[in-house]
PDB file of N, CA and C in Angstrom:
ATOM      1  N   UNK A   1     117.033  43.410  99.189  1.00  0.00           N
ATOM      2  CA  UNK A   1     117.277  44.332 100.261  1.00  0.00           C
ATOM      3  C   UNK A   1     118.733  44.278 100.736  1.00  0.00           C
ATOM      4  N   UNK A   2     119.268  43.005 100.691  1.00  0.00           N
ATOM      5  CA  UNK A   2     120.645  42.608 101.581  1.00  0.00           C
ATOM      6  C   UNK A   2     121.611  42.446 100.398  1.00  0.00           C
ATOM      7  N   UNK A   3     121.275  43.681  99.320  1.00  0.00           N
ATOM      8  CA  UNK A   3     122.159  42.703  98.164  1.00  0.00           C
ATOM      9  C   UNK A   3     123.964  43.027  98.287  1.00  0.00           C
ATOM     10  N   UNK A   4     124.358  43.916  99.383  1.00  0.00           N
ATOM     11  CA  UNK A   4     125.543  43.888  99.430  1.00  0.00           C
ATOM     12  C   UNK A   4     126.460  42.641 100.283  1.00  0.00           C
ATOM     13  N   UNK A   5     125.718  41.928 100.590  1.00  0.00           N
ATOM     14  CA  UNK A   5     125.767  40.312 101.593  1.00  0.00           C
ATOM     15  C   UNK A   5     126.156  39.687 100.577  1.00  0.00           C
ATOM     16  N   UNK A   6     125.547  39.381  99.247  1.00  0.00           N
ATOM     17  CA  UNK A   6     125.772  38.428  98.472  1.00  0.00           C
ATOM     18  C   UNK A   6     127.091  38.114  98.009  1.00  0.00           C
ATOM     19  N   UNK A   7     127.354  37.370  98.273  1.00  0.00           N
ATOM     20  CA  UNK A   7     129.164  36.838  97.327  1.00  0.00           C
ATOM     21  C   UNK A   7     129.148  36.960  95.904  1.00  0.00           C
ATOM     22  N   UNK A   8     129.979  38.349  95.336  1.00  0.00           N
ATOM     23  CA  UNK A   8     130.460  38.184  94.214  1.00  0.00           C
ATOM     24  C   UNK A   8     130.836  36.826  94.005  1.00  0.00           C
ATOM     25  N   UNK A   9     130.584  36.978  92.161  1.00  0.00           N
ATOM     26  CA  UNK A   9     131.617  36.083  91.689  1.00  0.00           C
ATOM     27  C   UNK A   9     133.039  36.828  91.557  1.00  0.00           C
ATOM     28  N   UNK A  10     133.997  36.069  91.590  1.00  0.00           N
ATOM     29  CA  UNK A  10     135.772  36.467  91.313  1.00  0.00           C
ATOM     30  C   UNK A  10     135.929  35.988  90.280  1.00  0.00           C
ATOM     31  N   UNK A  11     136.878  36.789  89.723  1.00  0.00           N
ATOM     32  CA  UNK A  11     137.525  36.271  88.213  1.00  0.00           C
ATOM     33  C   UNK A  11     139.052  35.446  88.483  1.00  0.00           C
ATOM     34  N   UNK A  12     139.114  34.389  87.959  1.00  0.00           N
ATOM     35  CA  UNK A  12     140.141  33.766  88.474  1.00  0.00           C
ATOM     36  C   UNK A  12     141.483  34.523  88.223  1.00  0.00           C
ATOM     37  N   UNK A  13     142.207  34.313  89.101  1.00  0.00           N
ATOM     38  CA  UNK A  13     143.713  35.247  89.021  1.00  0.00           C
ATOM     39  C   UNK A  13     144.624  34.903  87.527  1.00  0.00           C
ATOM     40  N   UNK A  14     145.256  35.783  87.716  1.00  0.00           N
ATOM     41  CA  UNK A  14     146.308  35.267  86.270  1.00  0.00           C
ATOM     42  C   UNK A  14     147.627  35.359  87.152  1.00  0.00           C
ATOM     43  N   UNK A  15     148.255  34.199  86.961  1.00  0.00           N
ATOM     44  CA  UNK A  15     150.207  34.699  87.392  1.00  0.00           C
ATOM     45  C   UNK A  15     150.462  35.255  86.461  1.00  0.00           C
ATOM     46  N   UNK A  16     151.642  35.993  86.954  1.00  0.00           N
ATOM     47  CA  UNK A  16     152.300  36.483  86.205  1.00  0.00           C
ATOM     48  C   UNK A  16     153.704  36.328  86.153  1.00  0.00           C
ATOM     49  N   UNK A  17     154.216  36.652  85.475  1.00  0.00           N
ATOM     50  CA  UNK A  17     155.800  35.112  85.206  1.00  0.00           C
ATOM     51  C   UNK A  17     156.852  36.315  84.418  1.00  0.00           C
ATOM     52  N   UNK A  18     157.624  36.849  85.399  1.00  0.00           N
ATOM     53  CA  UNK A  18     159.246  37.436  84.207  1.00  0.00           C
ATOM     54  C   UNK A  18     160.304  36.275  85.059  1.00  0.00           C
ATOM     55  N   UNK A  19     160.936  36.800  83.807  1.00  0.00           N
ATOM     56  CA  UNK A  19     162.025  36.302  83.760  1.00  0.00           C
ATOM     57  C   UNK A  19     163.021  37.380  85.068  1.00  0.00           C
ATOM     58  N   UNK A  20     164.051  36.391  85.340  1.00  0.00           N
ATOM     59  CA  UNK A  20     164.983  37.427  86.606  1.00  0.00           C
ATOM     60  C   UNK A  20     166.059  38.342  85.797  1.00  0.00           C
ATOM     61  N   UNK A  21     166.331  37.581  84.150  1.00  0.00           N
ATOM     62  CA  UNK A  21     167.002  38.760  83.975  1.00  0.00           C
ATOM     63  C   UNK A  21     166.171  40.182  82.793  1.00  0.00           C
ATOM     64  N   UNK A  22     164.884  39.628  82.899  1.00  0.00           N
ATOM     65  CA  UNK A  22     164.255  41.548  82.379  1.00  0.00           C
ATOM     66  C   UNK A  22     164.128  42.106  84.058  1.00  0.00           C
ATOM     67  N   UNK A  23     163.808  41.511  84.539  1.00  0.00           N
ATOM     68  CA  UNK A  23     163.518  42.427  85.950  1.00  0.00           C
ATOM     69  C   UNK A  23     164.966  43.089  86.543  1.00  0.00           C
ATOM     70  N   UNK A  24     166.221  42.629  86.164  1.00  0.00           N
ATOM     71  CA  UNK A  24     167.396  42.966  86.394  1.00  0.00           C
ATOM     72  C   UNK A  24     167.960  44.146  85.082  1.00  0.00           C
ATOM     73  N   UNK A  25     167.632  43.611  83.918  1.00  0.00           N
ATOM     74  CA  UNK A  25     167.378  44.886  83.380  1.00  0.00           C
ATOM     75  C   UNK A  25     167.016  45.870  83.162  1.00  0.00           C
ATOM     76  N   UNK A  26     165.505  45.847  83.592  1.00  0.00           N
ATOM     77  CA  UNK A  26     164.674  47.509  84.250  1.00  0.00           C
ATOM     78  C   UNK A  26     165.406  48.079  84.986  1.00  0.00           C
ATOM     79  N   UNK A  27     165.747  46.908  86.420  1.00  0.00           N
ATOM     80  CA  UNK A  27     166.482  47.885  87.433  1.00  0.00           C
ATOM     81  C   UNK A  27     167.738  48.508  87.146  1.00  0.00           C
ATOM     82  N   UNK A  28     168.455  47.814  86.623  1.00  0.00           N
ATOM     83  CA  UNK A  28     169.643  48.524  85.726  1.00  0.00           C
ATOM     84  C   UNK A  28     169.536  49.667  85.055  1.00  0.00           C
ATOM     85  N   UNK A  29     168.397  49.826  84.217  1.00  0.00           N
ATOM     86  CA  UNK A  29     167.933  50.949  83.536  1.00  0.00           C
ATOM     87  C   UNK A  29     167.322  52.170  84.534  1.00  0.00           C
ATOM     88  N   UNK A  30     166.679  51.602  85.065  1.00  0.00           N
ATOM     89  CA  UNK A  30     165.751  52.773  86.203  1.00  0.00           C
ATOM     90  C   UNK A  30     167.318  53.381  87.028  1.00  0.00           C
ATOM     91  N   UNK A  31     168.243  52.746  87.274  1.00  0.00           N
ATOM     92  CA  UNK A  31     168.911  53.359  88.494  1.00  0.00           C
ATOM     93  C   UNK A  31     169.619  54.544  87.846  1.00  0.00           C
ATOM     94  N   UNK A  32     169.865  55.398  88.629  1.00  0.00           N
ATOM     95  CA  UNK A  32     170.492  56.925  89.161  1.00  0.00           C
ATOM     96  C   UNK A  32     171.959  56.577  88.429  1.00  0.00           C
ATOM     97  N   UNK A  33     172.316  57.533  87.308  1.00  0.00           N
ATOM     98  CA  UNK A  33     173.726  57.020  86.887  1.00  0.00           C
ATOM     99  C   UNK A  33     174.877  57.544  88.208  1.00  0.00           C
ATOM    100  N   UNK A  34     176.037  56.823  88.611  1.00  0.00           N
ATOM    101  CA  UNK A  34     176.542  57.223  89.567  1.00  0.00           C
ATOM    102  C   UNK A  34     177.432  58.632  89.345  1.00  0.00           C
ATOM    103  N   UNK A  35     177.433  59.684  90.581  1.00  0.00           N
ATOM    104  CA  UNK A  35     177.944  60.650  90.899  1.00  0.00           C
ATOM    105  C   UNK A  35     179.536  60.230  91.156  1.00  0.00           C
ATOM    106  N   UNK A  36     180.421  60.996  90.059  1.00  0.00           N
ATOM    107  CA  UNK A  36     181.541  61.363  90.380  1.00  0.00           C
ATOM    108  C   UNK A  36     182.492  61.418  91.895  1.00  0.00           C
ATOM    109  N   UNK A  37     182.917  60.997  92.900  1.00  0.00           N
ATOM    110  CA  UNK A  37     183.653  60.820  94.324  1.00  0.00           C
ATOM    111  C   UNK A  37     182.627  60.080  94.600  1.00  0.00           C
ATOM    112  N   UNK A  38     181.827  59.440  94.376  1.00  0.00           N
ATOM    113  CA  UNK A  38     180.562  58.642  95.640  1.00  0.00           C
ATOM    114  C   UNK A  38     181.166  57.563  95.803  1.00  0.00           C
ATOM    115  N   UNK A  39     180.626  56.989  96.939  1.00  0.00           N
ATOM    116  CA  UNK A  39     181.467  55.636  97.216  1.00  0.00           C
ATOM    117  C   UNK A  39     180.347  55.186  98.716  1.00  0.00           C
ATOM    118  N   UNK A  40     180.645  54.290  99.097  1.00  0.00           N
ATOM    119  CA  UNK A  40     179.417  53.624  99.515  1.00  0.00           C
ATOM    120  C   UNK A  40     180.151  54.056 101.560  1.00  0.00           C
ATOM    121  N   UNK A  41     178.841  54.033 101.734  1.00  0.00           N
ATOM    122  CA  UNK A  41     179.425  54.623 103.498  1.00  0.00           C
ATOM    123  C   UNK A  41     179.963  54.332 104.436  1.00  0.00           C
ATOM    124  N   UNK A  42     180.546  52.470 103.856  1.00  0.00           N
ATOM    125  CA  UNK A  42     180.995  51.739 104.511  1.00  0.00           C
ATOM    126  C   UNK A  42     182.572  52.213 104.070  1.00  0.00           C
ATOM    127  N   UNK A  43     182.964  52.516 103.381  1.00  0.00           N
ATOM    128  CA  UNK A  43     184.251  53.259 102.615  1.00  0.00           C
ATOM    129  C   UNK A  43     184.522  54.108 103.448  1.00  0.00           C
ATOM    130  N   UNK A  44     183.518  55.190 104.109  1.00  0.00           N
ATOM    131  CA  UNK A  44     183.905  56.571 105.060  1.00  0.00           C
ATOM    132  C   UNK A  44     184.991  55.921 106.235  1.00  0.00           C
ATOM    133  N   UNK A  45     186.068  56.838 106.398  1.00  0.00           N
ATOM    134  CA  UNK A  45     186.360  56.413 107.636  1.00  0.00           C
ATOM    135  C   UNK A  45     185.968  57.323 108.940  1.00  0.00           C
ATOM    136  N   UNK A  46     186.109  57.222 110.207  1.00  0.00           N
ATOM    137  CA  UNK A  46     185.804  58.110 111.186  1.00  0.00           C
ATOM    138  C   UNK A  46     185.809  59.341 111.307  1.00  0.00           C
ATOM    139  N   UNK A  47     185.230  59.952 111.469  1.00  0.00           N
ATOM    140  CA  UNK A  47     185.176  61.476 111.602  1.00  0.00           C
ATOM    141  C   UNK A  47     184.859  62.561 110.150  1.00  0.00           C
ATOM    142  N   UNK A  48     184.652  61.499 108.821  1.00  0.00           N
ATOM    143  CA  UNK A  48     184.501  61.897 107.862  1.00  0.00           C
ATOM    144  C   UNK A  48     182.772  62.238 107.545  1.00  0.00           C
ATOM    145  N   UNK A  49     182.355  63.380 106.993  1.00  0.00           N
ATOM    146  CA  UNK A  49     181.188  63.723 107.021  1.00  0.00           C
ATOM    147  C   UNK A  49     180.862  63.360 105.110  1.00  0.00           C
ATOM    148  N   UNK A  50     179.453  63.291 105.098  1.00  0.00           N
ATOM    149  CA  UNK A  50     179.006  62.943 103.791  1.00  0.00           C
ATOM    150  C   UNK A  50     177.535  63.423 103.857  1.00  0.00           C
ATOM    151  N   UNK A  51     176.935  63.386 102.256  1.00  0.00           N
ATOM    152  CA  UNK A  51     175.651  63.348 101.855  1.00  0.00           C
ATOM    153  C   UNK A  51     175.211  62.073 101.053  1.00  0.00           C
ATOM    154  N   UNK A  52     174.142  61.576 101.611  1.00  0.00           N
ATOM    155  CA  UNK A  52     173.442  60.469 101.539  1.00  0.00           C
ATOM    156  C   UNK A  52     172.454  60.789  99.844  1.00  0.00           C
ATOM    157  N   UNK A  53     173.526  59.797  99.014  1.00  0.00           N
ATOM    158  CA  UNK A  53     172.773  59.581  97.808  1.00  0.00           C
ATOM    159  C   UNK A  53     171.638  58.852  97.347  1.00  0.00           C
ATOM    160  N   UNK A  54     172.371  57.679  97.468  1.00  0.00           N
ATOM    161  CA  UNK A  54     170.866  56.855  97.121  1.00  0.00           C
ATOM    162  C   UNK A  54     170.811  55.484  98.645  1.00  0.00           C
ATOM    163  N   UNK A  55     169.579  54.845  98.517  1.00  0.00           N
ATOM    164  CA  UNK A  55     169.589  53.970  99.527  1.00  0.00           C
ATOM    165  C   UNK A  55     169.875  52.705  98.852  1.00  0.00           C
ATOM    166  N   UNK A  56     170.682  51.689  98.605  1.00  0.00           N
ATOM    167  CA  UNK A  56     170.836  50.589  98.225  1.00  0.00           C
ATOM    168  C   UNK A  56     170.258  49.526  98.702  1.00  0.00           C
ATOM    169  N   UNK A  57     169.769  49.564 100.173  1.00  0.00           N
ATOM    170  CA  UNK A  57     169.301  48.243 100.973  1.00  0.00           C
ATOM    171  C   UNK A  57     168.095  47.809 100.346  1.00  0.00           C
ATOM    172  N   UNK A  58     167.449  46.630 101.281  1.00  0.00           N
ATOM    173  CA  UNK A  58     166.290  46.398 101.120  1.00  0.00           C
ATOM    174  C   UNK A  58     165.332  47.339 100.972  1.00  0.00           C
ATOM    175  N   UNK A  59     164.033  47.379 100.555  1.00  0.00           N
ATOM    176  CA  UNK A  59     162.781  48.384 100.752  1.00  0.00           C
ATOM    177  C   UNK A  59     162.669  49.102 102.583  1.00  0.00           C
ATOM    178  N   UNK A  60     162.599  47.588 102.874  1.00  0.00           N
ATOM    179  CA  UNK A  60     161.967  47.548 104.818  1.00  0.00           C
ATOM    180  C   UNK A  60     162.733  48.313 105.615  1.00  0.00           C
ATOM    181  N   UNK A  61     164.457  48.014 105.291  1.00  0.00           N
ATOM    182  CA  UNK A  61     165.316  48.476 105.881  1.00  0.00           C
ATOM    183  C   UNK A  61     165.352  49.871 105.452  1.00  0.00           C
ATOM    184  N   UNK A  62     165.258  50.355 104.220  1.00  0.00           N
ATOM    185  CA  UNK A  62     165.199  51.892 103.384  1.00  0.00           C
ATOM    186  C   UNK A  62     164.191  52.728 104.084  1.00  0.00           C
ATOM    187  N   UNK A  63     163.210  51.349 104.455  1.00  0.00           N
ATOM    188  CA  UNK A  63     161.705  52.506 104.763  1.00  0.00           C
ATOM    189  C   UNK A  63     161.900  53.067 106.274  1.00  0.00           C
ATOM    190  N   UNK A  64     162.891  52.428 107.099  1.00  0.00           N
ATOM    191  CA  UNK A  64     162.799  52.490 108.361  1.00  0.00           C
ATOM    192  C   UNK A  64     163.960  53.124 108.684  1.00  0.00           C
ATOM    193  N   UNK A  65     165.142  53.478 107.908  1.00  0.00           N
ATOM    194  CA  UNK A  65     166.470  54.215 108.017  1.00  0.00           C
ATOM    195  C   UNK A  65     165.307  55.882 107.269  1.00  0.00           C
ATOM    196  N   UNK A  66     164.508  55.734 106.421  1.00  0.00           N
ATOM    197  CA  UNK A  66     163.985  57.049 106.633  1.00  0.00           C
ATOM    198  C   UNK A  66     163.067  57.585 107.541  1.00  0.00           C
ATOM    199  N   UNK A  67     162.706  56.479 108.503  1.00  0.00           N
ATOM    200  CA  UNK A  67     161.926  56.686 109.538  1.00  0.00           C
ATOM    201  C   UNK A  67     162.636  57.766 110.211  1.00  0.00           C
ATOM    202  N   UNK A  68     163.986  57.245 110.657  1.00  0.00           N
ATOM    203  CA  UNK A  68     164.740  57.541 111.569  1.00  0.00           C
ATOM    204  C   UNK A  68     165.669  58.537 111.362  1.00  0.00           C
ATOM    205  N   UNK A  69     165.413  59.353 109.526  1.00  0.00           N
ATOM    206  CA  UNK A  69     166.154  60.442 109.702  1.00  0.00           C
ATOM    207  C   UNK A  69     167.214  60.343 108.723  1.00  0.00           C
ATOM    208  N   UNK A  70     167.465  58.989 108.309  1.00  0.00           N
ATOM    209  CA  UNK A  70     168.760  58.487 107.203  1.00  0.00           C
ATOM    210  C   UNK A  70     168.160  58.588 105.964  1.00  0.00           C
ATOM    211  N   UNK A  71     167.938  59.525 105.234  1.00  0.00           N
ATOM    212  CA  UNK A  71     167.541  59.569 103.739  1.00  0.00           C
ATOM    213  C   UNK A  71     168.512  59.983 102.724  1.00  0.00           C
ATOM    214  N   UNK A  72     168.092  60.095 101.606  1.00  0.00           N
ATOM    215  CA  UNK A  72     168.875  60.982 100.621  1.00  0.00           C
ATOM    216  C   UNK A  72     168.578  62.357 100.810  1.00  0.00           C
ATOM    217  N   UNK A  73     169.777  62.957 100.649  1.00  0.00           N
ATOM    218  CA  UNK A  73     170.002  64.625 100.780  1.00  0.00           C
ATOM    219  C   UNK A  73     170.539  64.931 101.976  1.00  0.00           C
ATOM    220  N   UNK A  74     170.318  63.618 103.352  1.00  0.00           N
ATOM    221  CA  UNK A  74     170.417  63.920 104.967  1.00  0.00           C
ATOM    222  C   UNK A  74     172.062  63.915 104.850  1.00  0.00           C
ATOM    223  N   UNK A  75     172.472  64.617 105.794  1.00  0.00           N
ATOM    224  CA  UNK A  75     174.124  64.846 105.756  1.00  0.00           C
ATOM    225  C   UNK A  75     174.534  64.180 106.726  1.00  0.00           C
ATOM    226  N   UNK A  76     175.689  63.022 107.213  1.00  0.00           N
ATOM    227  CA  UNK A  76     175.615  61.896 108.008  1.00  0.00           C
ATOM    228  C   UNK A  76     177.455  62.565 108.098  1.00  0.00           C
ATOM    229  N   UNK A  77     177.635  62.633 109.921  1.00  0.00           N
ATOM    230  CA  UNK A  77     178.881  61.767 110.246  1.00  0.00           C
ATOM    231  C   UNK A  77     179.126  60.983 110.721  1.00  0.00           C
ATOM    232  N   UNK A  78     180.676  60.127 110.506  1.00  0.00           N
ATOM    233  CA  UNK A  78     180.758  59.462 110.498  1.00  0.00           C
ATOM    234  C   UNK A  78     181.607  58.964 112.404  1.00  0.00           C
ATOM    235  N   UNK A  79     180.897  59.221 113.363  1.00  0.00           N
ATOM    236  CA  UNK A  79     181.190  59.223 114.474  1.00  0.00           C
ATOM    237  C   UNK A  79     182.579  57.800 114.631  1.00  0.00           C
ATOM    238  N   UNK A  80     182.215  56.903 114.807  1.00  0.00           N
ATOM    239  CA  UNK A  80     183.118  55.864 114.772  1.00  0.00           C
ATOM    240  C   UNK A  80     182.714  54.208 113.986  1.00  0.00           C
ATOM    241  N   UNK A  81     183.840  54.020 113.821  1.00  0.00           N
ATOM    242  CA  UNK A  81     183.741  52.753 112.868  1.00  0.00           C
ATOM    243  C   UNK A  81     184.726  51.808 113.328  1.00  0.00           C
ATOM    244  N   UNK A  82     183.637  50.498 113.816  1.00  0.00           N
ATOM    245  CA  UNK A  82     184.750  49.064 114.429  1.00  0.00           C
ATOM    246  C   UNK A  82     183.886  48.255 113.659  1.00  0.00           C
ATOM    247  N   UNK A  83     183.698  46.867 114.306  1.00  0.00           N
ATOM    248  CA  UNK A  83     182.617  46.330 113.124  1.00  0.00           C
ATOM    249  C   UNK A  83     181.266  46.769 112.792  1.00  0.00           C
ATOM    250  N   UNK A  84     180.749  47.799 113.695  1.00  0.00           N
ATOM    251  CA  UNK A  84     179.806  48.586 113.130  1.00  0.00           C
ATOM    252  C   UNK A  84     179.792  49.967 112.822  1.00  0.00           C
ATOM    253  N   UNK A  85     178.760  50.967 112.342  1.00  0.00           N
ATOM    254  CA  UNK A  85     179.470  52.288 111.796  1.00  0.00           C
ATOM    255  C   UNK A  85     178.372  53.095 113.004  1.00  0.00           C
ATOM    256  N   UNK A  86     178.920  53.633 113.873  1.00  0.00           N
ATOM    257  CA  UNK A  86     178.471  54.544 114.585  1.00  0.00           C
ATOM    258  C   UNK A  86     178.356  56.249 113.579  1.00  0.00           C
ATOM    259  N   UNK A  87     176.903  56.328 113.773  1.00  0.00           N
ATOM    260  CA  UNK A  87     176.499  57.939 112.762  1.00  0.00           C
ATOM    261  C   UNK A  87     175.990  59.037 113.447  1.00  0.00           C
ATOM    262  N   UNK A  88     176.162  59.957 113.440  1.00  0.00           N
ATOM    263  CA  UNK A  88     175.061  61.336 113.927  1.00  0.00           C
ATOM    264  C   UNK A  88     174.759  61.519 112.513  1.00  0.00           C
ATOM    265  N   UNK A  89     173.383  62.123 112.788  1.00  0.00           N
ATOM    266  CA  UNK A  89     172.591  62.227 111.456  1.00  0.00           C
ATOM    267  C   UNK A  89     171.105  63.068 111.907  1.00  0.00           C
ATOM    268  N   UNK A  90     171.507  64.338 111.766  1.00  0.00           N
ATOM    269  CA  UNK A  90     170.102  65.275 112.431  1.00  0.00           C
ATOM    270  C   UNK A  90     169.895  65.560 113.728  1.00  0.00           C
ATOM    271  N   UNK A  91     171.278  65.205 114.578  1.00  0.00           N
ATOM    272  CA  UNK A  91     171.165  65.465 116.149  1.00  0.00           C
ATOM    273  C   UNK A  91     170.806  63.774 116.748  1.00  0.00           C
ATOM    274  N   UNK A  92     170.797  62.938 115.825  1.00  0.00           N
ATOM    275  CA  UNK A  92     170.726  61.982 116.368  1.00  0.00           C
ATOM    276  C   UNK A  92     171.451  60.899 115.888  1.00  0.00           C
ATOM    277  N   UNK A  93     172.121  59.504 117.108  1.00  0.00           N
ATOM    278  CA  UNK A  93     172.994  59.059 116.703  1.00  0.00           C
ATOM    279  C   UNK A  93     172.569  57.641 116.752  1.00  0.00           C
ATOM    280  N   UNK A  94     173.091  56.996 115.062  1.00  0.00           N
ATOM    281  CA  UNK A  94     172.407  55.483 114.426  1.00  0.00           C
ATOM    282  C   UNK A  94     173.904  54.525 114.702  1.00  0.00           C
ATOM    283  N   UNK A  95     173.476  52.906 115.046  1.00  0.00           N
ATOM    284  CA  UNK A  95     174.342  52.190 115.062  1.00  0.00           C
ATOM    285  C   UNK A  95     173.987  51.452 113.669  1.00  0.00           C
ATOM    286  N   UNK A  96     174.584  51.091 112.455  1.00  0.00           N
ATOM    287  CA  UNK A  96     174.386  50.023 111.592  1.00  0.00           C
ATOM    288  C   UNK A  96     175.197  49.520 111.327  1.00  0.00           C
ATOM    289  N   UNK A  97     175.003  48.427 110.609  1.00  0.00           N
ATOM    290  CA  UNK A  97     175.962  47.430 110.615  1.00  0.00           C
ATOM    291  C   UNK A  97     176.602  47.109 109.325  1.00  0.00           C
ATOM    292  N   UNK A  98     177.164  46.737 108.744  1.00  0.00           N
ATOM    293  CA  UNK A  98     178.430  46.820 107.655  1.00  0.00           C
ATOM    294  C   UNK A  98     177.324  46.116 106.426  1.00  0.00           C
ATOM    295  N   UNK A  99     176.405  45.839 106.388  1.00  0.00           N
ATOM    296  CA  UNK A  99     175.761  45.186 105.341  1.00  0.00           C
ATOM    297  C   UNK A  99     175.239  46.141 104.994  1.00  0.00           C
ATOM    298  N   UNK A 100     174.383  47.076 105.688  1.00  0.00           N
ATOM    299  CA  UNK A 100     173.593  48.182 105.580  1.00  0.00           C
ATOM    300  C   UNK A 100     174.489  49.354 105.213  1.00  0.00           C
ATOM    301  N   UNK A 101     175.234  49.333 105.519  1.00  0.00           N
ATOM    302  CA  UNK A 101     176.225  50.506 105.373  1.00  0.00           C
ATOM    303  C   UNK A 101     176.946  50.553 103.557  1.00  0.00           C
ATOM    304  N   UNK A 102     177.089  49.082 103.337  1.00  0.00           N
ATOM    305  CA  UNK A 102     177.750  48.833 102.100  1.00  0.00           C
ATOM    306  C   UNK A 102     176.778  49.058 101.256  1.00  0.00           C
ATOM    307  N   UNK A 103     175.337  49.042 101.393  1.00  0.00           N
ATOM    308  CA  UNK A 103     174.410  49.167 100.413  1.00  0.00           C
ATOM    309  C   UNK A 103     173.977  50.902 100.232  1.00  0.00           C
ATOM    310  N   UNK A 104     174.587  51.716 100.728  1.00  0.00           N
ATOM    311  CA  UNK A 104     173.738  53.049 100.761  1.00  0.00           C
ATOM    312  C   UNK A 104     175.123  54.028 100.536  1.00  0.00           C
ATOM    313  N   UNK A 105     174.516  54.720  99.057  1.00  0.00           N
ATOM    314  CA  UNK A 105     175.798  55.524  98.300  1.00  0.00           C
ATOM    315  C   UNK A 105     175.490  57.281  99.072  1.00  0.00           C
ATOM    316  N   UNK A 106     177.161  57.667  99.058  1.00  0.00           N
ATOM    317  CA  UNK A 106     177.328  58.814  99.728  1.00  0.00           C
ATOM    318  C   UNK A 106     178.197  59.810  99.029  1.00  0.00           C
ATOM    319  N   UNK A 107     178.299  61.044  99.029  1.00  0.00           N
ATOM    320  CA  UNK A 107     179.277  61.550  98.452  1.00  0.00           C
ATOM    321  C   UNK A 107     180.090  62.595  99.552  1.00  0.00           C
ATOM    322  N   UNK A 108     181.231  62.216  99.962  1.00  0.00           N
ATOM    323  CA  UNK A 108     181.881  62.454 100.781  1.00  0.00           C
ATOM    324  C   UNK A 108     182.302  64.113 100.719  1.00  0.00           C
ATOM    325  N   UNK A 109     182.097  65.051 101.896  1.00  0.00           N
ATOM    326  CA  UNK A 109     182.273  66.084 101.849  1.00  0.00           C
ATOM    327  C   UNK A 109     183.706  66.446 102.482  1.00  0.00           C
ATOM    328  N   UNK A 110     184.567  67.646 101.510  1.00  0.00           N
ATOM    329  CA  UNK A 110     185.500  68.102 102.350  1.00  0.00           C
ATOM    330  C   UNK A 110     185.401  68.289 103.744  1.00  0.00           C
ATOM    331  N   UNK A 111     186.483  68.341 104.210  1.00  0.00           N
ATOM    332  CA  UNK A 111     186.834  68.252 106.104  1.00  0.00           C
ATOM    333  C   UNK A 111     186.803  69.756 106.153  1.00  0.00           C
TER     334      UNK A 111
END
């Protein structure tokens, strides 16, 4: 009657084991060959406007800069830059910080 109560048996797990440099080689292979003028957004200086190529950061940080509007295709200026990069980006304005900034490719639009 109660047979969904009963404890399966489990099949014991398998690890699984690469090496760091095939996993560095996929990613090498999988990535976006780079666009001609791109250069990373930490490069922009003030008042310079761009389009947001690829995201370089972490996943967490990627997943949550698209929360907020920072994706690829989004068109970002570059409001001000001291040790952090002040952005408008969709009517709204992001503070990040030079780590984040160095990881995420842009291709800089005429003035």
């Amino acid at each position: 009657m109660f047979s969904f109560l009963r404890k399966r048996k489990s099949l014991p797990r398998q690890a699984v084991v690469t090496a760091p440099d095939v996993v560095a080689t996929a990613l090498v292979a999988t990535a976006a060959a780079p666009v001609a003028g791109s250069c990373s957004l930490a490069a922009c200086a003030s008042g310079a406007r761009a389009t947001v190529l690829t995201m370089g950061c972490g996943d967490a940080e990627a997943c949550r800069l698209r929360a907020l509007g920072l994706c690829e295709g989004a068109s970002v200026s570059v409001v001000e830059k001291r040790h952090c990069m002040l952005l408008e980006v969709r009517g709204a304005r992001l503070a990040l910080g030079a780590a984040i900034t160095a990881g995420i490719t842009v291709l800089p639009q005429p003035r």
